[in-house]
Protein backbone atom coordinates (compact mmCIF):
# COMPACT_ATOMS: atom_id res chain seq x y z
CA UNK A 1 139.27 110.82 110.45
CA UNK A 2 136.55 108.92 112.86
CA UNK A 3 134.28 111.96 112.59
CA UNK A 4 134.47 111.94 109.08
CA UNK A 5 133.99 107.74 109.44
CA UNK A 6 131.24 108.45 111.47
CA UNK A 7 129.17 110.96 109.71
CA UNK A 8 129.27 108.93 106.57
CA UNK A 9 128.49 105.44 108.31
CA UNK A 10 126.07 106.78 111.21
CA UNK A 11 124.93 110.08 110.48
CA UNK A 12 124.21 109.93 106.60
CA UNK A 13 120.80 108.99 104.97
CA UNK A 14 120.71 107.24 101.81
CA UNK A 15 116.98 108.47 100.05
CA UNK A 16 116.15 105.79 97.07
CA UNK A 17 114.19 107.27 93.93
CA UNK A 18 114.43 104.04 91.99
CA UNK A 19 114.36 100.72 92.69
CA UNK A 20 113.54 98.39 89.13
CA UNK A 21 113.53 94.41 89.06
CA UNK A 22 113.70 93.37 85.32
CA UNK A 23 114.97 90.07 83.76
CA UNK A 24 113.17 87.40 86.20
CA UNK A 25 114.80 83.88 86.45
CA UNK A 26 114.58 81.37 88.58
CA UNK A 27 116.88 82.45 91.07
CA UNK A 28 118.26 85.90 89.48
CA UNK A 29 117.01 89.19 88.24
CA UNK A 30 118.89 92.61 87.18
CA UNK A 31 118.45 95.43 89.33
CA UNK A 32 118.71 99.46 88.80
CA UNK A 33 118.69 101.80 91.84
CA UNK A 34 118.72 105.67 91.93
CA UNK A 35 119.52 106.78 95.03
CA UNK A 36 121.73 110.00 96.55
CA UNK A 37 123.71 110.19 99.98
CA UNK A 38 123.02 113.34 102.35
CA UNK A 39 124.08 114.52 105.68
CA UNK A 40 127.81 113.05 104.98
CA UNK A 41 129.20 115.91 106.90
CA UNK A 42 131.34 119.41 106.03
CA UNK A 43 134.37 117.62 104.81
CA UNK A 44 134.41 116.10 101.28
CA UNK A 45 135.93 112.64 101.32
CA UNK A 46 135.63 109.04 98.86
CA UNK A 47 134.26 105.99 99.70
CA UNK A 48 135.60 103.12 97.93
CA UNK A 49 133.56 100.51 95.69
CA UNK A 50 132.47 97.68 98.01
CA UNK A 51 130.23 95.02 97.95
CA UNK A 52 126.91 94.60 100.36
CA UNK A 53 124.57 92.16 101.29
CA UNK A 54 121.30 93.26 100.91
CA UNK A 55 119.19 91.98 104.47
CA UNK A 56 115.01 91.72 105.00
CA UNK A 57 113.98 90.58 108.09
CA UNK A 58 117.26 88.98 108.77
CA UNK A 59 117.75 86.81 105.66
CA UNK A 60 120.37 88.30 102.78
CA UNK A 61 118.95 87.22 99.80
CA UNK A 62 121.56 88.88 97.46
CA UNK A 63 124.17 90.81 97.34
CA UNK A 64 125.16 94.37 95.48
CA UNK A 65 128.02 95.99 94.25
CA UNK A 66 128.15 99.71 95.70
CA UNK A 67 130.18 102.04 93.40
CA UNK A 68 132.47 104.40 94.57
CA UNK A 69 131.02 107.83 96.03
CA UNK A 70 132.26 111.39 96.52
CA UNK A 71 130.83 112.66 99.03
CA UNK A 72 129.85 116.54 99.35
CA UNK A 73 127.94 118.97 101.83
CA UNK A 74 125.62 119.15 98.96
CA UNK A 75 125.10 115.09 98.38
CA UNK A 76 125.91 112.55 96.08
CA UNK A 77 124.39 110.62 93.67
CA UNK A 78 125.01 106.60 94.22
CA UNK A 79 123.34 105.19 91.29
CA UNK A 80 123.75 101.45 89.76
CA UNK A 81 122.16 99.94 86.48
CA UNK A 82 121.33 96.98 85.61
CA UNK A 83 123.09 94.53 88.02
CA UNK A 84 122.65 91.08 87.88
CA UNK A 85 121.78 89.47 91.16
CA UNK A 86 121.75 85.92 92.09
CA UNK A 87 119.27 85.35 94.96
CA UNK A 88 120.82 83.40 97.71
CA UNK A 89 117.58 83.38 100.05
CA UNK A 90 114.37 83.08 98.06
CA UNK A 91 112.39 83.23 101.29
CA UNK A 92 113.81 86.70 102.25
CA UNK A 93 113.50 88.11 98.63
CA UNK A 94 109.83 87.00 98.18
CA UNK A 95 109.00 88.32 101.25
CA UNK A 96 110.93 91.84 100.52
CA UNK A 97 109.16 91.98 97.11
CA UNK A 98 105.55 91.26 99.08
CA UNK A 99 106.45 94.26 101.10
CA UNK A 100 107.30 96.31 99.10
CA UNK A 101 103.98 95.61 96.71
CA UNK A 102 101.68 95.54 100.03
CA UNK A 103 103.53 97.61 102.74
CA UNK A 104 103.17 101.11 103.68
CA UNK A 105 107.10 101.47 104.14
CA UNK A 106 109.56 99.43 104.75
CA UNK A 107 113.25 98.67 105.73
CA UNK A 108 116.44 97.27 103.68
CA UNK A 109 119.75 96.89 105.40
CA UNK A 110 122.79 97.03 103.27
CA UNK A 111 125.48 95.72 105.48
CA UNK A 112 129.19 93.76 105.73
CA UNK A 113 130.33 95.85 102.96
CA UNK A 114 134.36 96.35 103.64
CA UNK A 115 135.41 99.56 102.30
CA UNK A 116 137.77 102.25 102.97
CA UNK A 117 136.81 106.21 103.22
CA UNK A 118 139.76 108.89 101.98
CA UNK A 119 139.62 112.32 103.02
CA UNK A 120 142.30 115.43 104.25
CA UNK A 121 144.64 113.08 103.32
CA UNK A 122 144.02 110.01 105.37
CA UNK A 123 142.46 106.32 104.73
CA UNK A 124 140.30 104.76 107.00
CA UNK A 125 139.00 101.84 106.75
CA UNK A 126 135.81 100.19 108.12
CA UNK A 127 132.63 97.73 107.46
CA UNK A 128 129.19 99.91 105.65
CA UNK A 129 126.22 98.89 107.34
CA UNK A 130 123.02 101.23 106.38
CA UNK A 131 119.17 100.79 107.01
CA UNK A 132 117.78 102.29 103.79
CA UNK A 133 113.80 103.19 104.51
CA UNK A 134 111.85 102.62 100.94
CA UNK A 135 108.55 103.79 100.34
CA UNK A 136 106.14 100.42 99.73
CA UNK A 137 103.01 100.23 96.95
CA UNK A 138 100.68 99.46 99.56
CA UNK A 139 98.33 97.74 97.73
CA UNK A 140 98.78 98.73 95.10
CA UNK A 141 95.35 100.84 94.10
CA UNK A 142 93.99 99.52 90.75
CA UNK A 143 91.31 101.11 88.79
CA UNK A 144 88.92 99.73 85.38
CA UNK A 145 89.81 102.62 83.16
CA UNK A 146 88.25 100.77 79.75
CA UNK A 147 86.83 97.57 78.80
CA UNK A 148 86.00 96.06 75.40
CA UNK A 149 84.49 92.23 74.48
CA UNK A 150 88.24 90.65 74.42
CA UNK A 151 90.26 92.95 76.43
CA UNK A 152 90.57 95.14 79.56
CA UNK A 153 92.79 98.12 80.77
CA UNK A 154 93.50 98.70 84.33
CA UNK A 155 95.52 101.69 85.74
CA UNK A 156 98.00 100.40 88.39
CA UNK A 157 98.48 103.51 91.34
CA UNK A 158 102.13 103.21 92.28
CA UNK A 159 103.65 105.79 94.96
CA UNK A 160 106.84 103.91 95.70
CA UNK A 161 110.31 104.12 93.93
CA UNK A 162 109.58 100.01 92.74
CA UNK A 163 109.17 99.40 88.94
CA UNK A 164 109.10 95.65 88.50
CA UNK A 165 108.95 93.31 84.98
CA UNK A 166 106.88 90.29 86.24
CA UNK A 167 106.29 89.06 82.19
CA UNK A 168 103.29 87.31 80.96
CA UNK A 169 100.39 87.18 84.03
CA UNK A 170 97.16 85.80 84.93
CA UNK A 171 94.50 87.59 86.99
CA UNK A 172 91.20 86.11 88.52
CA UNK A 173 88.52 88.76 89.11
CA UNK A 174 86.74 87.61 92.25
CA UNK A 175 83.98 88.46 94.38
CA UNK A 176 85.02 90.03 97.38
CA UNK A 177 84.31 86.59 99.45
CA UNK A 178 84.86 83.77 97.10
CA UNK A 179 88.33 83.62 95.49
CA UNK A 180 86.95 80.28 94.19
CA UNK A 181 84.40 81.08 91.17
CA UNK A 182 86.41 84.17 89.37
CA UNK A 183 84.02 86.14 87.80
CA UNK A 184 86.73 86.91 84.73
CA UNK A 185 90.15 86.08 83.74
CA UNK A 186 92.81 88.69 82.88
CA UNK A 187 95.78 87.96 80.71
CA UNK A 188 99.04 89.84 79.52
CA UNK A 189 102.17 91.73 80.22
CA UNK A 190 102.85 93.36 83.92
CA UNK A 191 105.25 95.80 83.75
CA UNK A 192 104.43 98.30 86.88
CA UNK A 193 106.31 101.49 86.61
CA UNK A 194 106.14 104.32 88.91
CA UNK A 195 103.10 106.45 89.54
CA UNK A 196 100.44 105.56 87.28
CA UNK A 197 100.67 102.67 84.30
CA UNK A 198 97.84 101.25 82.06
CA UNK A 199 97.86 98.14 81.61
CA UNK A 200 96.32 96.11 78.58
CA UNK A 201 95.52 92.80 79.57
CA UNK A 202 92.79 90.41 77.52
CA UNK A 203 89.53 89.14 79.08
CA UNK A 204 87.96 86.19 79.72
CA UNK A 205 84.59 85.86 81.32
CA UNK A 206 83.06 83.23 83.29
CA UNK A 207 78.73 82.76 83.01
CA UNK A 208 77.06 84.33 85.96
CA UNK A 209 76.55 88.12 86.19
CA UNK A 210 78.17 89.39 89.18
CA UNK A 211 75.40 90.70 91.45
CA UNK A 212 77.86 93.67 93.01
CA UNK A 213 80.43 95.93 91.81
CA UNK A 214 82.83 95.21 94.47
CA UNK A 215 85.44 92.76 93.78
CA UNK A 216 89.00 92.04 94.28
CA UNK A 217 92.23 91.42 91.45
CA UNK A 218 93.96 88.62 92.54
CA UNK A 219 97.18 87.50 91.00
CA UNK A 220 96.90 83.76 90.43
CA UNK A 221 101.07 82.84 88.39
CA UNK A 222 102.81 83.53 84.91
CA UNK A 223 103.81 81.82 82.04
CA UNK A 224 106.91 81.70 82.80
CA UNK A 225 109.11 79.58 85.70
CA UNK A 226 110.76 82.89 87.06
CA UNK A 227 110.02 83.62 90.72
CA UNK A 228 108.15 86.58 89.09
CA UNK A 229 104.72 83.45 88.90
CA UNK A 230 104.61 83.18 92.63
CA UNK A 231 104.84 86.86 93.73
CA UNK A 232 102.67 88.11 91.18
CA UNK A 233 100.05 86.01 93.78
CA UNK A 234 100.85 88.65 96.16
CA UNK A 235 98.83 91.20 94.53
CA UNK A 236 95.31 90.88 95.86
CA UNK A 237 93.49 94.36 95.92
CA UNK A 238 89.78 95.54 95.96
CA UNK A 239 88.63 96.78 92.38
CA UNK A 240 85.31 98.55 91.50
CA UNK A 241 83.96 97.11 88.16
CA UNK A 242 82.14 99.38 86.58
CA UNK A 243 79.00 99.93 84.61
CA UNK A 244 80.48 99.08 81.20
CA UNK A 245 82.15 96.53 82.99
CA UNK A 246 79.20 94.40 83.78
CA UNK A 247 77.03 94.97 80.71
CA UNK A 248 78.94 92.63 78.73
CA UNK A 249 77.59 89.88 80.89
C-alpha cells in the first residue's frame, strides 16, 4: 500500500487544460478546472474527495474541493465546475492572477488535503500535497485587428489554460513612455478565453495625433467593485496601432 501511496502523492503529475475565473465579487469568484492525473502507477486504486488549499508564494488564498478519482495506468480525468471560492488572502490571489496574465509559467501548490487512497483491498490514509505547473499568458500579446469612429476590436493571444470574466473594463492607450496623456480610451466587456478572442470594446480619443505607432494597452479598473477592477491594471502590453488606426485623428 505505501508504493501505491507514493506513486499517487510523489510520483504522479497533475497536467491542467482549463483553468476559468467567472463571477467576480469582492472577495469570491467561481472556478472550473480541467485537468487529468498521470504516472499514478500499475495498480488501479481511488482517492477519496478531499478538500485543498490552494498556495502562491506561500499565502492560501482559497481553498478547493477535489472530487474523488480513479486512478488508471492510462490516467484520469479530475475535473470540477463551477466552484465557488471565497478568497481568504487577497494578496496571494492577486498576485497568482498577475502571474498567470504576465508569467511565462508558473507554480500552484494544492496541499493539506486529508484523504484516504483504496486499492487491492486496503485503505490508506494520508495528507495530498501537489505542485501543479500552469502555463502563464505572458503578456498577453494583443493585436488592432479593426477600428471604426466609435469602436475598436483587439485580438487577445492567449497560450495558457486561463479564461477569466473581468466584466465591464477601461483601457488607456499610451505612448510607450508616458502612461500620463492616453492617446485613446477603450471601453467594454473582457472576457479572455483561450487562444485567440476578439474583443469589441468602444473608443474614445484624446486631441493630439500620436507621432509613433508604438504604444502600450494599459488596464486602468472596471465598473464594477469586484477584485476583477484592480487586476485588470495588471495588463500592460506593447500594441502596434496601425494605419487605419491613426487616420481618424
Amino acid at each position: 500500500m505505501d508504493a501505491i501511496v507514493q506513486f499517487i502523492l510523489k510520483l504522479s503529475s497533475l497536467d491542467v487544460t482549463l483553468i476559468k475565473i467567472s463571477e467576480a465579487t469582492k472577495d469570491s469568484f467561481f472556478m472550473s478546472i480541467e485537468s487529468r492525473v498521470t504516472k499514478t502507477g500499475p495498480v488501479p486504486a481511488t482517492m477519496s474527495s478531499m478538500t485543498v488549499e490552494m498556495v502562491f508564494r506561500g499565502g492560501c488564498f482559497g481553498k478547493l474541493v477535489l472530487p474523488e478519482v480513479k486512478t488508471s495506468p492510462s490516467g484520469a480525468s479530475v475535473n470540477i465546475y463551477d466552484q465557488p471560492i471565497r478568497i481568504l488572502d487577497m494578496t496571494a490571489f492577486c498576485a497568482f492572477v498577475d502571474a498567470l496574465m504576465n508569467d511565462e509559467e508558473l507554480i500552484l501548490t494544492l496541499e493539506n488535503g486529508a484523504c484516504t487512497i483504496r486499492s487491492l483491498f486496503m485503505t490508506g490514509r494520508c495528507t495530498y500535497r501537489k505542485d501543479v505547473r500552469l502555463c502563464g499568458m505572458n503578456g498577453p500579446r494583443v493585436h488592432l485587428l479593426d477600428v471604426s469612429p466609435n469602436s475598436t476590436t483587439l485580438v487577445f493571444d492567449n497560450p495558457s489554460a486561463l479564461e477569466i470574466d473581468h466584466g465591464i473594463v477601461i483601457f488607456n492607450i499610451c505612448a510607450s513612455d508616458d502612461n500620463d496623456r492616453p492617446l485613446a480610451r477603450l471601453q467594454g466587456p473582457l472576457v479572455i478565453v483561450r487562444g485567440e478572442c476578439r474583443l469589441n470594446l468602444s473608443i474614445t480619443r484624446n486631441p493630439g495625433k500620436p507621432v509613433t505607432n508604438k504604444t502600450k494597452l494599459v488596464g486602468v479598473g472596471g465598473e464594477s467593485d469586484a477584485w476583477t477592477s484592480e487586476t485588470i491594471k495588471f495588463i500592460h502590453t506593447a500594441l502596434e496601432l496601425t494605419d487605419h488606426f491613426l487616420a481618424f485623428y
